[in-house]
Protein backbone atom coordinates (compact mmCIF):
# COMPACT_ATOMS: atom_id res chain seq x y z
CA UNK A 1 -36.49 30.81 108.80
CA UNK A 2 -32.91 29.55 109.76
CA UNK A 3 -30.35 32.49 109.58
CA UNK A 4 -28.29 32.89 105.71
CA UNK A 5 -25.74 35.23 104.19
CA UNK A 6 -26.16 36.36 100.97
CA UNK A 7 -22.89 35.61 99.94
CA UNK A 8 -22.95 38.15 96.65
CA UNK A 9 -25.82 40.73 95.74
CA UNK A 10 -25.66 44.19 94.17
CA UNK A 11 -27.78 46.20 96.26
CA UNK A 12 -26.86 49.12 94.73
CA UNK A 13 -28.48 48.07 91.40
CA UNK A 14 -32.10 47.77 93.37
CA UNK A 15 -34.90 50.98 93.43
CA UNK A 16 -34.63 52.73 96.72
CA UNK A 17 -37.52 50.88 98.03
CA UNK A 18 -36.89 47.40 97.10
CA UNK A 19 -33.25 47.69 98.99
CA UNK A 20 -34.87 49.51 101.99
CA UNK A 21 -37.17 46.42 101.97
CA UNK A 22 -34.56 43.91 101.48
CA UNK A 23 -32.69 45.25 104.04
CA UNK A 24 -34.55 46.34 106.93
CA UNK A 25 -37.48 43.48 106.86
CA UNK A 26 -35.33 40.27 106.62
CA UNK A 27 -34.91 39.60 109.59
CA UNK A 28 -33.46 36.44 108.85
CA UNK A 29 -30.47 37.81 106.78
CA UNK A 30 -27.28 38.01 109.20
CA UNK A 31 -25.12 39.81 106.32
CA UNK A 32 -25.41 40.71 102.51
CA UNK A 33 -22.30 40.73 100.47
CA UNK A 34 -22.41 43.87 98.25
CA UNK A 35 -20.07 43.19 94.88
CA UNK A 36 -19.45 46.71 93.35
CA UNK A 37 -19.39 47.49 89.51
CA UNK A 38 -17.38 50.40 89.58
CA UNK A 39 -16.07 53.21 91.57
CA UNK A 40 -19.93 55.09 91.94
CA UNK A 41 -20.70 51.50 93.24
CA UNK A 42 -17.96 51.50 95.41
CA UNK A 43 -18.96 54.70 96.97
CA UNK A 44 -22.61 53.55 97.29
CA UNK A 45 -21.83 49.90 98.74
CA UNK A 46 -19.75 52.40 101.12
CA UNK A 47 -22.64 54.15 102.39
CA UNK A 48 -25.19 51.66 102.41
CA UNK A 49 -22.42 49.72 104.91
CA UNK A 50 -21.85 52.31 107.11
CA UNK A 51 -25.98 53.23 107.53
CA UNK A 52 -26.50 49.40 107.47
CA UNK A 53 -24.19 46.81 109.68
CA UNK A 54 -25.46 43.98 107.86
CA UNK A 55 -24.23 45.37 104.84
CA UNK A 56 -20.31 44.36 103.90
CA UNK A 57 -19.20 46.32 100.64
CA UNK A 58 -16.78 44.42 97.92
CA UNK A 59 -15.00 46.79 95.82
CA UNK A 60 -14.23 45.94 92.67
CA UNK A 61 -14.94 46.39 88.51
CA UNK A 62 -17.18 44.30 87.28
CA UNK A 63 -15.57 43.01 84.10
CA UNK A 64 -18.97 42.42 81.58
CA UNK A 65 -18.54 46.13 80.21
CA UNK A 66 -16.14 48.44 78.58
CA UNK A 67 -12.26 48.18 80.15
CA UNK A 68 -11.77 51.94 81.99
CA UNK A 69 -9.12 53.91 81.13
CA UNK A 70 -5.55 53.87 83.19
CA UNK A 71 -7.21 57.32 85.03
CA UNK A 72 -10.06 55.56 85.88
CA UNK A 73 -8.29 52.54 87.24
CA UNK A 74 -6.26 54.36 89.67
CA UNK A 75 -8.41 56.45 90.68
CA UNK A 76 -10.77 53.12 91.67
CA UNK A 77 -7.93 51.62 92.93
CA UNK A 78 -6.74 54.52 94.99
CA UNK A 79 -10.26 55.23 96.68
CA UNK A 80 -10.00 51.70 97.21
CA UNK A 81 -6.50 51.38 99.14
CA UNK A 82 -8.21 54.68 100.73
CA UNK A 83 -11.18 51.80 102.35
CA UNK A 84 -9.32 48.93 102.65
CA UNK A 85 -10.27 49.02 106.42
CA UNK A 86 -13.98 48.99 105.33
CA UNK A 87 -14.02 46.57 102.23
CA UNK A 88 -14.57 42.88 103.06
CA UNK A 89 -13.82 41.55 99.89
CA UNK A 90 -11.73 42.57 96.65
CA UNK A 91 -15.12 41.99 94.17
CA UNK A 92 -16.56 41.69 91.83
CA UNK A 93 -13.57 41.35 89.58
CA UNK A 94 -13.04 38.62 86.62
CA UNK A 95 -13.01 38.30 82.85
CA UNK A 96 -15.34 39.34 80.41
CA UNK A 97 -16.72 35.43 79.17
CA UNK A 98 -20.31 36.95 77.95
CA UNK A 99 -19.24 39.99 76.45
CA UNK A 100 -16.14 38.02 74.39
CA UNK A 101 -18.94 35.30 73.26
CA UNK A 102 -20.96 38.00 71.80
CA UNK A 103 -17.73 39.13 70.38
CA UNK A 104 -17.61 42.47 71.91
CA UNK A 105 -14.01 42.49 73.19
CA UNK A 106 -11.19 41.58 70.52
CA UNK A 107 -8.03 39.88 71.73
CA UNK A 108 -6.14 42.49 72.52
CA UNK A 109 -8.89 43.76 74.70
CA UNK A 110 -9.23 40.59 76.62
CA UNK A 111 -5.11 40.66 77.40
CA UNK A 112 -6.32 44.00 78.82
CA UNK A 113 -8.50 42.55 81.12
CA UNK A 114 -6.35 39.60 81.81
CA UNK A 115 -3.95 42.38 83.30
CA UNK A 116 -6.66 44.31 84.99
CA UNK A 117 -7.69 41.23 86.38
CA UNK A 118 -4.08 40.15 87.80
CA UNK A 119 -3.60 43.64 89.00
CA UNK A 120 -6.78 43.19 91.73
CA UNK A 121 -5.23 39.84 92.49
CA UNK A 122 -1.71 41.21 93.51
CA UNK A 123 -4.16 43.75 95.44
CA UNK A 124 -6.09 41.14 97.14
CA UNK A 125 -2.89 39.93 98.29
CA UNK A 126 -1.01 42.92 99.49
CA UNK A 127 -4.90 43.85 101.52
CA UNK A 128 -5.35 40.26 102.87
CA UNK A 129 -8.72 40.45 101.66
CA UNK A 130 -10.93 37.66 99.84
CA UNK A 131 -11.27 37.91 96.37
CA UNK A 132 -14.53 37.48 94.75
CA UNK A 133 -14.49 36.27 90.87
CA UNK A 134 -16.84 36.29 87.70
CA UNK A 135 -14.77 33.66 85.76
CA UNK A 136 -16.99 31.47 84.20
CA UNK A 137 -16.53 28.13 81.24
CA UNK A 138 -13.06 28.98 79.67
CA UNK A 139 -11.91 31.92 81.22
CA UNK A 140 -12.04 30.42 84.85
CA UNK A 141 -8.98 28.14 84.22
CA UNK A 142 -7.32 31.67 82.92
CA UNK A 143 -8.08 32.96 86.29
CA UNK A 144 -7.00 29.63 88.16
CA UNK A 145 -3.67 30.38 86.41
CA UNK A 146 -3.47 33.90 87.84
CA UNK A 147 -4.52 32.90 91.64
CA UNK A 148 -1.78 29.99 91.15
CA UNK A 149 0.84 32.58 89.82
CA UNK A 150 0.28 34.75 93.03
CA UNK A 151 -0.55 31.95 95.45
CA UNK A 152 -3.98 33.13 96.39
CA UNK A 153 -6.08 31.05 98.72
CA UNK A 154 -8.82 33.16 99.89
CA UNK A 155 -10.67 32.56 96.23
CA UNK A 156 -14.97 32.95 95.92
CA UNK A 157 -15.85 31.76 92.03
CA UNK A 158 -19.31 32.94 92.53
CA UNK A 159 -22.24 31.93 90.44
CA UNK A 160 -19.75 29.45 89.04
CA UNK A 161 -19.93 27.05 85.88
CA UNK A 162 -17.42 25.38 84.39
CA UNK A 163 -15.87 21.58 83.31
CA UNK A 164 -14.94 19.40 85.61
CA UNK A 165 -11.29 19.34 85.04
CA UNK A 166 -11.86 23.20 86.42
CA UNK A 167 -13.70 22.00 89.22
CA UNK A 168 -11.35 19.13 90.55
CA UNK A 169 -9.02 22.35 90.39
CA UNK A 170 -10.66 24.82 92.22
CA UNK A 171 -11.41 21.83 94.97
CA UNK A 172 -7.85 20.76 95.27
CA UNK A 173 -7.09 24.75 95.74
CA UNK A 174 -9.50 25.34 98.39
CA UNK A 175 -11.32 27.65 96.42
CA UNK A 176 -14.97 28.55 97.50
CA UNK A 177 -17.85 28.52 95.08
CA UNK A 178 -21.66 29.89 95.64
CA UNK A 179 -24.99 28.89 94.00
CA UNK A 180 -28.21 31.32 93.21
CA UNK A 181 -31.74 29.94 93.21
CA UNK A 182 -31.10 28.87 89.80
CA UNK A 183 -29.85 25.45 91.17
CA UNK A 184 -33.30 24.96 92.30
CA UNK A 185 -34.45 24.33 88.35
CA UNK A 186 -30.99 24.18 86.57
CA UNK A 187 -29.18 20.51 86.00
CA UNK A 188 -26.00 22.15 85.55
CA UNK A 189 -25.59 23.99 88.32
CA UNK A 190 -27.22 20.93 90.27
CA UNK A 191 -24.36 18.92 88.88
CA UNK A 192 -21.26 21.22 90.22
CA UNK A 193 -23.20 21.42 93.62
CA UNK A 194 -23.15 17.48 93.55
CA UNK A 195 -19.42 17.33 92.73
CA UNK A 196 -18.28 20.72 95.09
CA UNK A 197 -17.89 19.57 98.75
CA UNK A 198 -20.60 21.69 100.71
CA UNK A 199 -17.69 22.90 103.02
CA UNK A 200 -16.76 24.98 100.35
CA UNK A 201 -19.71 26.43 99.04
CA UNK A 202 -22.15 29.60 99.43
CA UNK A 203 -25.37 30.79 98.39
CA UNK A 204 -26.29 33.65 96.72
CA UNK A 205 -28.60 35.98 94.73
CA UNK A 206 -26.84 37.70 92.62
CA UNK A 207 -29.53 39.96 92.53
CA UNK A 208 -31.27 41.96 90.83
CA UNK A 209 -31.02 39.59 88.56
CA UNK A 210 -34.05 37.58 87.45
CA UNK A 211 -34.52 33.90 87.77
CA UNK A 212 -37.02 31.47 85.89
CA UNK A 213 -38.47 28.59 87.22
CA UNK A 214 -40.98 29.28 90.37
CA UNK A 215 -39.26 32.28 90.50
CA UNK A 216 -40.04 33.97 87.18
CA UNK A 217 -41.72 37.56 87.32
CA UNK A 218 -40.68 38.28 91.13
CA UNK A 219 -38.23 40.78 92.26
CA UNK A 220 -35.08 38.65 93.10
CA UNK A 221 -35.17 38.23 97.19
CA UNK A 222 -32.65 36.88 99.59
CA UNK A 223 -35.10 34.82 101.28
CA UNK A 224 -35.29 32.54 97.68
CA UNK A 225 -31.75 31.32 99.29
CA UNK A 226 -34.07 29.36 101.17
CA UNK A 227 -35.15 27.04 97.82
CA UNK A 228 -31.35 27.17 96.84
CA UNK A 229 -30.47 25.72 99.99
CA UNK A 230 -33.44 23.07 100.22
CA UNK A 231 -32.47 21.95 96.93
CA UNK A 232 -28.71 21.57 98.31
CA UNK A 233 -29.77 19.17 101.23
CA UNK A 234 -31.84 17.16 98.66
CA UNK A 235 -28.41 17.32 95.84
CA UNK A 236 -26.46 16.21 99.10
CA UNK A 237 -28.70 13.48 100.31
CA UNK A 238 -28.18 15.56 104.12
CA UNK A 239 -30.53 17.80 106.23
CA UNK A 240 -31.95 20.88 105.66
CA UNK A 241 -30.72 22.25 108.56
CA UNK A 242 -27.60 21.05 108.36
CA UNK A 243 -26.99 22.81 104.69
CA UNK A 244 -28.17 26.12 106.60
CA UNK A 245 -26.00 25.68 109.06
CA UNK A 246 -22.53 24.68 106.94
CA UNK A 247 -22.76 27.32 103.88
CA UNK A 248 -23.56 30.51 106.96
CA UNK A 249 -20.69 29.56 108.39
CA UNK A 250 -18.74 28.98 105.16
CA UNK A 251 -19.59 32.32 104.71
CA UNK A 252 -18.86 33.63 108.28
CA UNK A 253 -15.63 32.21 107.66
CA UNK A 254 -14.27 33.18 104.18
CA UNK A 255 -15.97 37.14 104.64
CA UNK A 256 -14.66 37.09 108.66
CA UNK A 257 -18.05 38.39 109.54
């Protein structure tokens, strides 16, 4: 199997034994972006980084749940100036589009999170480090806004799905996306990966989360990148290898790995 990045996984959300498997018997996995949820995340990403060197921790809040309080944020964002020298990405960060759709965050709420939000962006910047997004349908032009405001390049909208207006957007900005086997059985994400141009885009798991499809019932694995990636070079009308080739070194590139 041809070498891949997962370009965004949450290894810290695996049992012991499935992330000891993931990472020690794939040998074709050259690096595994782990996105943190919160600070305990942060601090476990840490670890798992510095016993594994494949392993390059994000640190971030992960907006789907409950805003923390201004003593939680700086205390996550001091431990987090504290290993800058060890985070590769500002992530996962975003806006909270499934949680306001069940309506579980009232307006005032989301401005909360807007702020939040811009307050890792302005941190991004200051660190030099990539920023990776959840920003998804409407809020992702919200976000655009914010990486406009601040001039942000370095931009990953991962697992991203949006409009097209968005899209021609995020293109025109140089923003990267990334795909999770999903576009292997899902005609919308097939669509953005026809309309993205495959220098800018990544694959991903996202895992533990579950897929359907041929991948219903198993244990969300790296190596389903392959199927993501397969389904790419078909989307693209290019090689297989080729696709393997372009979105490892997208990722080599916009991680510096």
């Amino acid at each position: 199997m041809e070498k891949m990045i997962d370009a965004h996984i949450h290894l810290d959300l695996y049992e012991k034994v499935e992330m000891k498997e993931i990472i020690e018997n794939s040998a074709f996995l050259e690096a595994l972006i782990s996105v943190s949820f919160h600070l305990e995340s942060c601090k476990t990403n840490l670890l798992l980084s510095e016993k594994y060197d494949k392993v390059k921790p994000a640190f971030g809040f992960h907006p789907e749940q409950p805003l923390p309080n201004e003593n939680e944020i700086e205390k996550l964002v001091c431990w987090m100036n504290d290993h800058k020298r060890e985070m590769t990405a500002v992530g996962e960060v975003g806006l909270p589009y499934y949680l306001r759709s069940e309506q579980k965050v009232t307006p005032y709420q989301f401005g909360q999170y807007i702020e939040l939000l811009e307050q890792f962006i302005k941190l991004a910047k200051e660190w030099e480090k990539p920023i990776v997004l959840h920003a998804v349908y409407d809020d992702a032009p919200m976000a655009c806004d914010l990486l406009e405001k601040h001039s942000i390049e370095k931009v990953h909208f991962h697992w991203f799905k949006g409009d097209g207006k968005t899209i021609e957007r995020m293109i025109a900005n140089g923003y990267f996306i990334s795909v999770t086997p999903d576009v292997v059985y899902e005609q919308e994400i097939q669509q953005i990966v026809n309309a993205y141009p495959l220098e800018r885009i990544m694959i991903e798991t996202d895992g533990p989360w579950p897929f359907e499809g041929p991948f219903k019932g198993k244990m969300t694995h790296p190596a389903m990148m392959a199927e993501s990636v397969k389904q790419i070079a078909k989307i693209k009308k290019i090689p297989v290898t080729d696709v393997f080739r372009q979105v490892r070194k997208n990722a080599e590139t916009f991680f510096c790995i």
